[in-house]
Protein backbone atom coordinates (compact mmCIF):
# COMPACT_ATOMS: atom_id res chain seq x y z
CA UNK A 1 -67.57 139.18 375.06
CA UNK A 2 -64.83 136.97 375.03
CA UNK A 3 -62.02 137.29 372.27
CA UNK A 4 -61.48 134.19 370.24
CA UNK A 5 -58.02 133.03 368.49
CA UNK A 6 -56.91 133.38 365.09
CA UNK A 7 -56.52 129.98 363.53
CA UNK A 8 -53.70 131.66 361.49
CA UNK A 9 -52.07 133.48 364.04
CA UNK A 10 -51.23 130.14 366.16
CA UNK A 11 -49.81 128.91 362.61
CA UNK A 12 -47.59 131.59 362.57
CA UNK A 13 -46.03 131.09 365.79
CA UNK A 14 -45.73 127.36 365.41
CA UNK A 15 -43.96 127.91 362.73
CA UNK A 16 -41.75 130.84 364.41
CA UNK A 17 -41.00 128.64 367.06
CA UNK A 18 -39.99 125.26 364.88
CA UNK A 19 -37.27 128.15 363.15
CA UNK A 20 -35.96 129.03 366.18
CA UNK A 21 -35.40 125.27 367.58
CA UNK A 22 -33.73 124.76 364.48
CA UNK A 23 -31.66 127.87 364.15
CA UNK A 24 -30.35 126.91 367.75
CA UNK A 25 -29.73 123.26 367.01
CA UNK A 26 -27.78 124.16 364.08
CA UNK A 27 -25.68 126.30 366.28
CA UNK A 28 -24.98 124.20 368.36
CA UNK A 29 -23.82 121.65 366.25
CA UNK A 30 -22.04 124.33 364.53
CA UNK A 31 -20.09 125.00 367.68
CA UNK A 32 -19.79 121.34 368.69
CA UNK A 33 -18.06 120.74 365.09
CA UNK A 34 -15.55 123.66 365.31
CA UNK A 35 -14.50 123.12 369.04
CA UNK A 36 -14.11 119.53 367.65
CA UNK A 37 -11.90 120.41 364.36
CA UNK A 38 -10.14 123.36 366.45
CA UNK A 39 -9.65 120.23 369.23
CA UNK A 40 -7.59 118.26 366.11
CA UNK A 41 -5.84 120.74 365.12
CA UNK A 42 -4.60 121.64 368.24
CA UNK A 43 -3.09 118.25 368.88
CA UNK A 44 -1.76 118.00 365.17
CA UNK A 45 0.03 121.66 366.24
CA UNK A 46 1.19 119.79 369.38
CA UNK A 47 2.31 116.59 367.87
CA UNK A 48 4.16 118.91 365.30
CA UNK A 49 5.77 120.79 367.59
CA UNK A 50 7.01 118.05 370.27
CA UNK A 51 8.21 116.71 366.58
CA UNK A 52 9.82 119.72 365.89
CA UNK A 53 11.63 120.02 368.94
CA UNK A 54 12.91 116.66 368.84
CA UNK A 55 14.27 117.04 365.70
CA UNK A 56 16.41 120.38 367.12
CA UNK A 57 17.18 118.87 370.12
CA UNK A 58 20.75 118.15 370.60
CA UNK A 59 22.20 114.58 371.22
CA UNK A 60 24.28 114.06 374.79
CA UNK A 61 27.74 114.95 373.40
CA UNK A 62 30.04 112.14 372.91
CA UNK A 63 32.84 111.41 375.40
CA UNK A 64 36.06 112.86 373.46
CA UNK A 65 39.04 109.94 373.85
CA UNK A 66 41.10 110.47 376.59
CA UNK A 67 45.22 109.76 376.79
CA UNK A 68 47.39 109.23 379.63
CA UNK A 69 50.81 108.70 380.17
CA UNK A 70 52.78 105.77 382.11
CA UNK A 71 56.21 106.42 383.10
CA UNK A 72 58.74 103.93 383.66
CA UNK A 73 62.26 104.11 385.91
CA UNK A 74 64.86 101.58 386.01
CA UNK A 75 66.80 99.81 388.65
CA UNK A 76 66.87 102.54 392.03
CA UNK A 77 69.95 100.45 393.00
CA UNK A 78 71.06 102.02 396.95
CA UNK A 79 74.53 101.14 397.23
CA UNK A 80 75.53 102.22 401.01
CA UNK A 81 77.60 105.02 399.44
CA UNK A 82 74.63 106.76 397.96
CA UNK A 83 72.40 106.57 401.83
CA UNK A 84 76.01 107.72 403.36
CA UNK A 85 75.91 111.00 401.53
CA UNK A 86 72.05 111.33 402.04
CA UNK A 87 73.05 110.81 405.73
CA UNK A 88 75.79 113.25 405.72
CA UNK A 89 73.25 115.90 404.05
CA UNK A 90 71.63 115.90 406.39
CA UNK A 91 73.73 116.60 409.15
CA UNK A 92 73.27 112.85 410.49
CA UNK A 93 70.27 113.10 411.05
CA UNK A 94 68.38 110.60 408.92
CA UNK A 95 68.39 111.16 405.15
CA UNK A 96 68.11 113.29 402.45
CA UNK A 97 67.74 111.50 398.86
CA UNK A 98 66.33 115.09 396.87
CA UNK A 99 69.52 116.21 395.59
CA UNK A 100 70.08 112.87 394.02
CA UNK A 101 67.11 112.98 391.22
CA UNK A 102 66.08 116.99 391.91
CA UNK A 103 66.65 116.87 387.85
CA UNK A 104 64.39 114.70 387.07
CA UNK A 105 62.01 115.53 389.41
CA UNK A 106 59.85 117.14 387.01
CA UNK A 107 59.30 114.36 384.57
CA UNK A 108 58.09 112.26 387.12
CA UNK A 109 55.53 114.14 388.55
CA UNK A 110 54.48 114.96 384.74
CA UNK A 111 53.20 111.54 384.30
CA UNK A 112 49.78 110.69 384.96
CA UNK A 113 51.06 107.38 386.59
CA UNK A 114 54.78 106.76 387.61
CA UNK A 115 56.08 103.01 388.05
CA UNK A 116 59.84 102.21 389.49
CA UNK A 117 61.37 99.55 390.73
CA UNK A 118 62.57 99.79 394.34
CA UNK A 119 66.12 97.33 393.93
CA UNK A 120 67.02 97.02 397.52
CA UNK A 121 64.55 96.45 400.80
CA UNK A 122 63.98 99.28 403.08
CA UNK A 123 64.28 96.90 406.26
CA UNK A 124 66.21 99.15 408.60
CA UNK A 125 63.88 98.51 410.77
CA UNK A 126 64.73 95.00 411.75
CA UNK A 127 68.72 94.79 410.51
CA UNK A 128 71.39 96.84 409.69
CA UNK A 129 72.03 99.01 406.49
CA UNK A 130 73.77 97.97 404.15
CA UNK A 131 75.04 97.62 400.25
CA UNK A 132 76.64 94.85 397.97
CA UNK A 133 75.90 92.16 398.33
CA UNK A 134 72.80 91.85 400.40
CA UNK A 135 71.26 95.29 400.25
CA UNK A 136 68.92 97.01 402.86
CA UNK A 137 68.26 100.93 402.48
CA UNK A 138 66.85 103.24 404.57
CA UNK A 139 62.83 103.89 404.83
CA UNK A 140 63.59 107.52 404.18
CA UNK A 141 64.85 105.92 400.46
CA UNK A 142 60.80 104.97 400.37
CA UNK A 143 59.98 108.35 401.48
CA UNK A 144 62.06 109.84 398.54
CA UNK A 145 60.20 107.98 395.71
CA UNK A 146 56.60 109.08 397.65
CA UNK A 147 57.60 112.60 397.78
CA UNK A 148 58.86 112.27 393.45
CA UNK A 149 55.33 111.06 392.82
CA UNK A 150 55.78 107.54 392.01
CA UNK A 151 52.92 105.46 392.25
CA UNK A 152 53.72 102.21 391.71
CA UNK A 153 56.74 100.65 393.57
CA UNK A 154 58.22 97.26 392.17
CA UNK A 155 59.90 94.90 394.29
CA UNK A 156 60.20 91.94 392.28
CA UNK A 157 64.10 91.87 391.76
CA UNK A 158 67.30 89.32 392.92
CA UNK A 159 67.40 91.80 395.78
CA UNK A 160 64.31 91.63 397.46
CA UNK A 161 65.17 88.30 399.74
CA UNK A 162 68.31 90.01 400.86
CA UNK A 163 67.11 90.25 404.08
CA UNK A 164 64.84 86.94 403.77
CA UNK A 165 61.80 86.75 404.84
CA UNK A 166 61.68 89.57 407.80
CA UNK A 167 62.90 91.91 405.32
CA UNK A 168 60.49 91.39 403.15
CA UNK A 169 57.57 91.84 405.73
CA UNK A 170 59.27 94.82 406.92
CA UNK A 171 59.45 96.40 403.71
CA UNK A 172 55.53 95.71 403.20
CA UNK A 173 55.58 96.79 406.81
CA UNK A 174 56.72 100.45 405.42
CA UNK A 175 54.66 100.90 402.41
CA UNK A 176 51.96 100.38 404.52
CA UNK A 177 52.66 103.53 405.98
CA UNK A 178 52.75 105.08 402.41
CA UNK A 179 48.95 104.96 401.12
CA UNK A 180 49.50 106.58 398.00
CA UNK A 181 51.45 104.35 396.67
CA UNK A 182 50.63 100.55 395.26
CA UNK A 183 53.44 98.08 396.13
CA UNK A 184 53.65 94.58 393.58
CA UNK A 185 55.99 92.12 393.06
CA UNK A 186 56.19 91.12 397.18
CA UNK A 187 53.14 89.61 398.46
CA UNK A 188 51.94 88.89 402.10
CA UNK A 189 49.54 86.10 401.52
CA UNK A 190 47.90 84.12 398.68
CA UNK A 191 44.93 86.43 398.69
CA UNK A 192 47.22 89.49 398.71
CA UNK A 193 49.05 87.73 395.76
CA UNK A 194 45.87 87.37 393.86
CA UNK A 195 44.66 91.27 394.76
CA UNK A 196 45.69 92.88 391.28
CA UNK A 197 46.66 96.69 392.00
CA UNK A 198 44.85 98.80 389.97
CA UNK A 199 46.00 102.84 389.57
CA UNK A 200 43.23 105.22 388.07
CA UNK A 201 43.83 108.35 386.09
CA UNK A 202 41.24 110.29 383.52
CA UNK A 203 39.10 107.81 384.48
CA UNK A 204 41.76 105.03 382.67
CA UNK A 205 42.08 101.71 385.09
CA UNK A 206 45.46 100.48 385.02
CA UNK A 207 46.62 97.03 386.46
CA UNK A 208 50.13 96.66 387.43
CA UNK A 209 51.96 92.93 388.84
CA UNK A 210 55.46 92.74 389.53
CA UNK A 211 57.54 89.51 388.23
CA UNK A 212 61.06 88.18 389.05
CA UNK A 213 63.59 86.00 387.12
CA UNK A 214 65.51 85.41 389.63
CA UNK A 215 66.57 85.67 393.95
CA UNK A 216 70.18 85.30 393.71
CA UNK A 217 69.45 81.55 395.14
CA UNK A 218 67.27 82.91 397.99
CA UNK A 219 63.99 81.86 398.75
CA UNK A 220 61.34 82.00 401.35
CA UNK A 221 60.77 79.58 403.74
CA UNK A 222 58.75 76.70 402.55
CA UNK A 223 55.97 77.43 405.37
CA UNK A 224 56.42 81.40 404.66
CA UNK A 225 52.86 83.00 403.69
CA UNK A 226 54.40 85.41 401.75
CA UNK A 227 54.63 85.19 398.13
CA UNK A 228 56.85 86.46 395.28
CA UNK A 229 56.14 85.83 391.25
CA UNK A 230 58.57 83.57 389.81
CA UNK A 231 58.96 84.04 385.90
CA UNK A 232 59.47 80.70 385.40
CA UNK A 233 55.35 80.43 386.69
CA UNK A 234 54.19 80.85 383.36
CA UNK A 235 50.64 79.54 384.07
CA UNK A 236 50.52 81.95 387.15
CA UNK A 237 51.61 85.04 385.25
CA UNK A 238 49.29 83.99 382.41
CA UNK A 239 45.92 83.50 384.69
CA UNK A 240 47.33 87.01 386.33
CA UNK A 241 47.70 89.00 383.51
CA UNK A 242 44.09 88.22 382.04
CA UNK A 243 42.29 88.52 385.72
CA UNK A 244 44.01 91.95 385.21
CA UNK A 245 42.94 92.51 381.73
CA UNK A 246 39.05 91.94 382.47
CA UNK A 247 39.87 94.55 385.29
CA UNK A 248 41.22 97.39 383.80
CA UNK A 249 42.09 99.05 380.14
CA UNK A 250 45.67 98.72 380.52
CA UNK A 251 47.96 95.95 382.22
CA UNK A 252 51.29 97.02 382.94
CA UNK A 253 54.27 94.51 383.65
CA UNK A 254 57.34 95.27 385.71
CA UNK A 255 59.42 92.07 385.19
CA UNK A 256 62.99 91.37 386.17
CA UNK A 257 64.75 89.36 383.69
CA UNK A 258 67.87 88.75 381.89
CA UNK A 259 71.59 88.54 382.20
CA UNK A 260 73.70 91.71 383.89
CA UNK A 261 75.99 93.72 381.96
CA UNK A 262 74.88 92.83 378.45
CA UNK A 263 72.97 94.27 375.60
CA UNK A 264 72.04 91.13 374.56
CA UNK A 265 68.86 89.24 374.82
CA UNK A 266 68.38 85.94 376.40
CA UNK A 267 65.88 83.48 374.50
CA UNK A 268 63.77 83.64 378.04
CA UNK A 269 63.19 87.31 377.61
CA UNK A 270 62.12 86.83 374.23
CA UNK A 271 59.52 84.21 374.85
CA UNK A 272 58.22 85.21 378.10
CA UNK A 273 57.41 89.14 376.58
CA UNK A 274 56.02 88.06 373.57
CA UNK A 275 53.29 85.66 375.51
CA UNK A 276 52.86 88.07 377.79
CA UNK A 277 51.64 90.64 375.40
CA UNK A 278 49.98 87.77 373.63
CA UNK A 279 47.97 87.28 376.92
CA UNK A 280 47.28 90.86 377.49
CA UNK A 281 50.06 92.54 378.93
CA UNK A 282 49.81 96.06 377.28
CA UNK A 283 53.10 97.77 378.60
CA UNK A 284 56.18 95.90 379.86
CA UNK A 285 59.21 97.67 382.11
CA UNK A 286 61.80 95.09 382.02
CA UNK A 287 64.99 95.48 384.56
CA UNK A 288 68.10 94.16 385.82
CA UNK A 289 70.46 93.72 383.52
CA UNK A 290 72.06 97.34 384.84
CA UNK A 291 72.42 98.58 381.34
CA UNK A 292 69.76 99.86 379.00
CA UNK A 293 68.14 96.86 376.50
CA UNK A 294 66.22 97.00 373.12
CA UNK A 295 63.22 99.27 372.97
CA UNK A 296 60.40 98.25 370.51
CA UNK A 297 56.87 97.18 370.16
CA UNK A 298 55.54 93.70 370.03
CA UNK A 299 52.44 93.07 368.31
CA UNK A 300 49.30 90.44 369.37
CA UNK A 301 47.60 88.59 367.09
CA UNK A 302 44.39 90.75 367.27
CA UNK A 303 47.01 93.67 365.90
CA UNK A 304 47.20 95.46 369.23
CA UNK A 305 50.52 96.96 370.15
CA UNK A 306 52.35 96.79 373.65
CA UNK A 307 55.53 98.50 373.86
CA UNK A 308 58.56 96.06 375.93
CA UNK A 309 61.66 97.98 376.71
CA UNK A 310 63.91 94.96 377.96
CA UNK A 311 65.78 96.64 380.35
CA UNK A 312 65.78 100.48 381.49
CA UNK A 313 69.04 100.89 383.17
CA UNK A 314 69.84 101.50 386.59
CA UNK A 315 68.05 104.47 387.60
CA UNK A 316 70.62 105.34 389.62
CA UNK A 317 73.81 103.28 391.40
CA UNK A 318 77.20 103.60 392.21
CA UNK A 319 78.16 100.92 390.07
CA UNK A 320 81.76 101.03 387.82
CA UNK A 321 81.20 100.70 384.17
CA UNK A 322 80.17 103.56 382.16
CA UNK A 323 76.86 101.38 380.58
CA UNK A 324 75.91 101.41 384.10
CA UNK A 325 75.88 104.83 383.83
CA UNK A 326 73.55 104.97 381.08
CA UNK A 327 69.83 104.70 381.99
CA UNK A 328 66.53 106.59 380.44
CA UNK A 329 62.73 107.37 381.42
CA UNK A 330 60.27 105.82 379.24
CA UNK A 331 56.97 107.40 378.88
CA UNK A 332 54.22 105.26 377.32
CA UNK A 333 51.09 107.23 376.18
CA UNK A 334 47.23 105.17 376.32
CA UNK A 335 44.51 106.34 374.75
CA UNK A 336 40.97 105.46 375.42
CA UNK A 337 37.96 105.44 373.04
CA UNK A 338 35.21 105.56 375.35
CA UNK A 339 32.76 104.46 372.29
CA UNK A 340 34.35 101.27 371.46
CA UNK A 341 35.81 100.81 375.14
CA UNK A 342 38.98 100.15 373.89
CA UNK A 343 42.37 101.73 375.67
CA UNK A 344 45.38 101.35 372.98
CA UNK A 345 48.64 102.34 372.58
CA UNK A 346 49.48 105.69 371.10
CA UNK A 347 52.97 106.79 371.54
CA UNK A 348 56.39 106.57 373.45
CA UNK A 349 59.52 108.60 374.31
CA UNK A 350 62.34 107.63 376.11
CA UNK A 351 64.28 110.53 378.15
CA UNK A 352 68.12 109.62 378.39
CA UNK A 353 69.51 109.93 381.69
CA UNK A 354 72.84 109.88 383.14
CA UNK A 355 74.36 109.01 387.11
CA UNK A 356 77.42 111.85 387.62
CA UNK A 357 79.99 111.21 390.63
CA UNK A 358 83.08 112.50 391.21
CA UNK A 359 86.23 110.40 392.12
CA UNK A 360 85.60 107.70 394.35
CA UNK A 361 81.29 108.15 393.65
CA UNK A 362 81.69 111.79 395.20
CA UNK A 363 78.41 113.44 395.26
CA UNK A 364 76.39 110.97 392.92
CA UNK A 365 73.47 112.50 391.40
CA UNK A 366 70.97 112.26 388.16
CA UNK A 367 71.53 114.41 385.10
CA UNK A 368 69.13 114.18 381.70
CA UNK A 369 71.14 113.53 378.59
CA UNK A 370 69.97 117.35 377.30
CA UNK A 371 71.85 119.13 380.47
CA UNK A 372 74.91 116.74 380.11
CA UNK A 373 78.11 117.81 378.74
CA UNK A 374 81.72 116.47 377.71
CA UNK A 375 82.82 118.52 380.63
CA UNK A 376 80.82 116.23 383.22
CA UNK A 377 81.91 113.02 381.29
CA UNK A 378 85.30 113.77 381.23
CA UNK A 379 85.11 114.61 385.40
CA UNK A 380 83.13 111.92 385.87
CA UNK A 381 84.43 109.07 388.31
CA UNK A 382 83.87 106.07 386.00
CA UNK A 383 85.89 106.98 383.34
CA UNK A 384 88.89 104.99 386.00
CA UNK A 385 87.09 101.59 384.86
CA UNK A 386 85.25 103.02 381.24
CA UNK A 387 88.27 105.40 379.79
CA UNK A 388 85.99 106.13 376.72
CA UNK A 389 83.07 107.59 378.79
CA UNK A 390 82.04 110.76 376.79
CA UNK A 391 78.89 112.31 374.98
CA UNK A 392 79.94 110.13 372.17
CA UNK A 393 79.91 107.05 373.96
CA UNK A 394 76.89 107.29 375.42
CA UNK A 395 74.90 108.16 371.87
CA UNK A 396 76.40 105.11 370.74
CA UNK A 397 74.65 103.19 373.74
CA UNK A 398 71.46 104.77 373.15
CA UNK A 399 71.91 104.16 369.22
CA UNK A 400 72.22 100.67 369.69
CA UNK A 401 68.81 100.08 371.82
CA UNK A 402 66.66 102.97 371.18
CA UNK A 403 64.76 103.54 367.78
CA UNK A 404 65.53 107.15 367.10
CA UNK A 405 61.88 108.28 366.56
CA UNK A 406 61.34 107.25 370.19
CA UNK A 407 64.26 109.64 371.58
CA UNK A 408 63.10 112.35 373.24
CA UNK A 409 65.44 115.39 372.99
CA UNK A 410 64.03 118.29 375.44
């Protein structure tokens, strides 16, 4: 006999299995709501932590300012005296210049950038040596100033048509040879003329362009392609000097200027520095006046400094007055703030230096002011012309052009 169902029994499991449908679908949206929640929190975690770690993260360090320093020479004036003893030094066989400025040897290569001017043309090449008054030196004199670390060469001077116009090209002709080295104030075309040199160091651009007063009534040929910078060419200089200036963070002048054998200024000198610094210029060597001229600093209407020191002296020379004698390094120091971009002057000091021969310019040679003594002075060959020539006499030279907190003493 067949077995029927219990009415209550199905009840039951209806009712069993509605509880379990709904113990499941609460789970699961249970675990659908916690894996969401756990899901936020996890990115708030994240987003806290990237926070976090940008907040500790450290910023790229700034650039620290960086300083260089500029040194300037005077007049390196090659009477045929001084390339006769080179010669004889070296047996006859070309030239050797090192025991000449072996004490100063050291200051030069110091500087971060070194700037001289280069009085006489090294054109033995295409005419004969020679001294005053139409100069022409000896390449090996070029060689020299390579080997001392210069890196700028001026030859913007009254000297550097003493050869005319070959003598110029053969000079270029040399330095060409000489890669290290920029060469301004003698141009071979337009376009060279207009090719600014620029000289890096510490990452510091400076621009350097060579002017001249002055070519002892010389001049190139009217059809001549080469080109000097006359300072009477104010609108030249001036469109120079700020094609320089958007160049590089320091423009550096090497200008010939002036009257020889005088501490005083001409009203020329004046004007011209002051609107060059007004149109950039941010150092200025002035030469050729043989004896040392006023150091100071002029100031542009922004309130930027340039230090101008009129005239340096004659680096070295074999000339007959004790001024002559009397000649200095001056070391400019340029700062650059890389955050502003600005390059500014930050300090000077001007080494003293003396030229030493013997009677008759015997062995002529380069002492600094700190290794001089009375001794020397009273041996030395100019005191024939300059009877006064002493220690004393030549503090009194430097006491009448040089600030004393720009004096260096070591």
């Amino acid at each position: 006999m067949e077995k029927k169902n219990n009415p209550s029994h199905q009840l039951i499991k209806v009712t069993i299995g509605v509880f379990v449908v709904a113990v499941c679908m609460t789970g699961f949206l249970f675990f659908l709501e916690t894996t969401r929640q756990n899901n936020a929190k996890a990115v708030s975690l994240s987003s806290s932590a990237l926070s976090s770690v940008s907040s500790v993260a450290p910023s790229l360090p700034e650039k620290k300012p960086v300083s260089i320093t500029i040194l300037g020479a005077g007049d390196n004036l090659i009477h045929d005296v001084i390339y006769k003893q080179a010669n004889a030094r070296a047996g006859g066989k070309g030239y050797n210049f090192q025991p000449v400025y072996a004490r100063i040897a050291g200051d030069i290569k110091k500087a971060d950038i070194a700037v001289i001017n280069q009085e006489t043309p090294l054109a033995g090449k295409i005419a004969p040596l020679s001294g005053y008054p139409l100069f022409n030196s000896p390449a090996q004199m070029g060689d020299e100033l390579v080997s001392l670390g210069f890196d700028v060469i001026n030859h913007a001077n009254n000297h550097v048509l003493d050869k005319g116009e070959k003598g110029v090209a053969a000079t270029l002709d040399y330095w060409a040879t000489q890669p290290s080295v920029k060469v301004v104030g003698a141009y071979r075309s337009d376009e060279d003329l207009e090719n600014i040199r620029i000289v890096e160091a510490k990452g510091i651009k400076t621009a350097h362009i060579g002017i001249t007063e002055m070519t002892n009534g010389l001049y190139l040929p009217k059809n001549s392609k080469y080109r000097l910078i006359y300072a009477n060419n104010t609108a030249l200089i001036e469109r120079l000097i700020k094609k320089a200036k958007s160049m590089a963070d320091v423009v550096v002048i090497s200008v010939h200027w002036g009257t020889e054998n005088t501490y005083t200024l001409t009203d020329k000198q004046k004007t011209l520095a002051q609107n060059m610094v007004d149109w950039g210029a941010d150092i200025i060597f002035g030469n050729h006046p043989h004896v040392i001229q006023k150091l100071t600093v002029l100031t542009r209407k922004d309130g930027t400094k340039c230090p101008v020191v009129f005239a340096l002296g004659n680096l070295v020379s074999a000339q007959q007055k004790g001024d002559n004698m009397i000649s200095g390094l001056l070391t400019v120091t340029m700062t650059k703030d890389f955050t502003t971009n600005k390059t500014t002057f930050t300090g000077m000091k001007f080494k003293p230096i003396v030229t030493q021969y013997g009677k008759r310019c015997a062995n002529i040679t380069i002492y600094p002011l700190n290794q001089y003594t009375d001794a020397l002075a009273s041996a030395h060959g100019v005191r024939k012309y300059t009877p006064a020539f002493s220690l004393r006499y030549i503090q009194s030279v430097l006491d009448r052009n040089i600030p004393k907190e720009y004096l260096q003493k070591d």
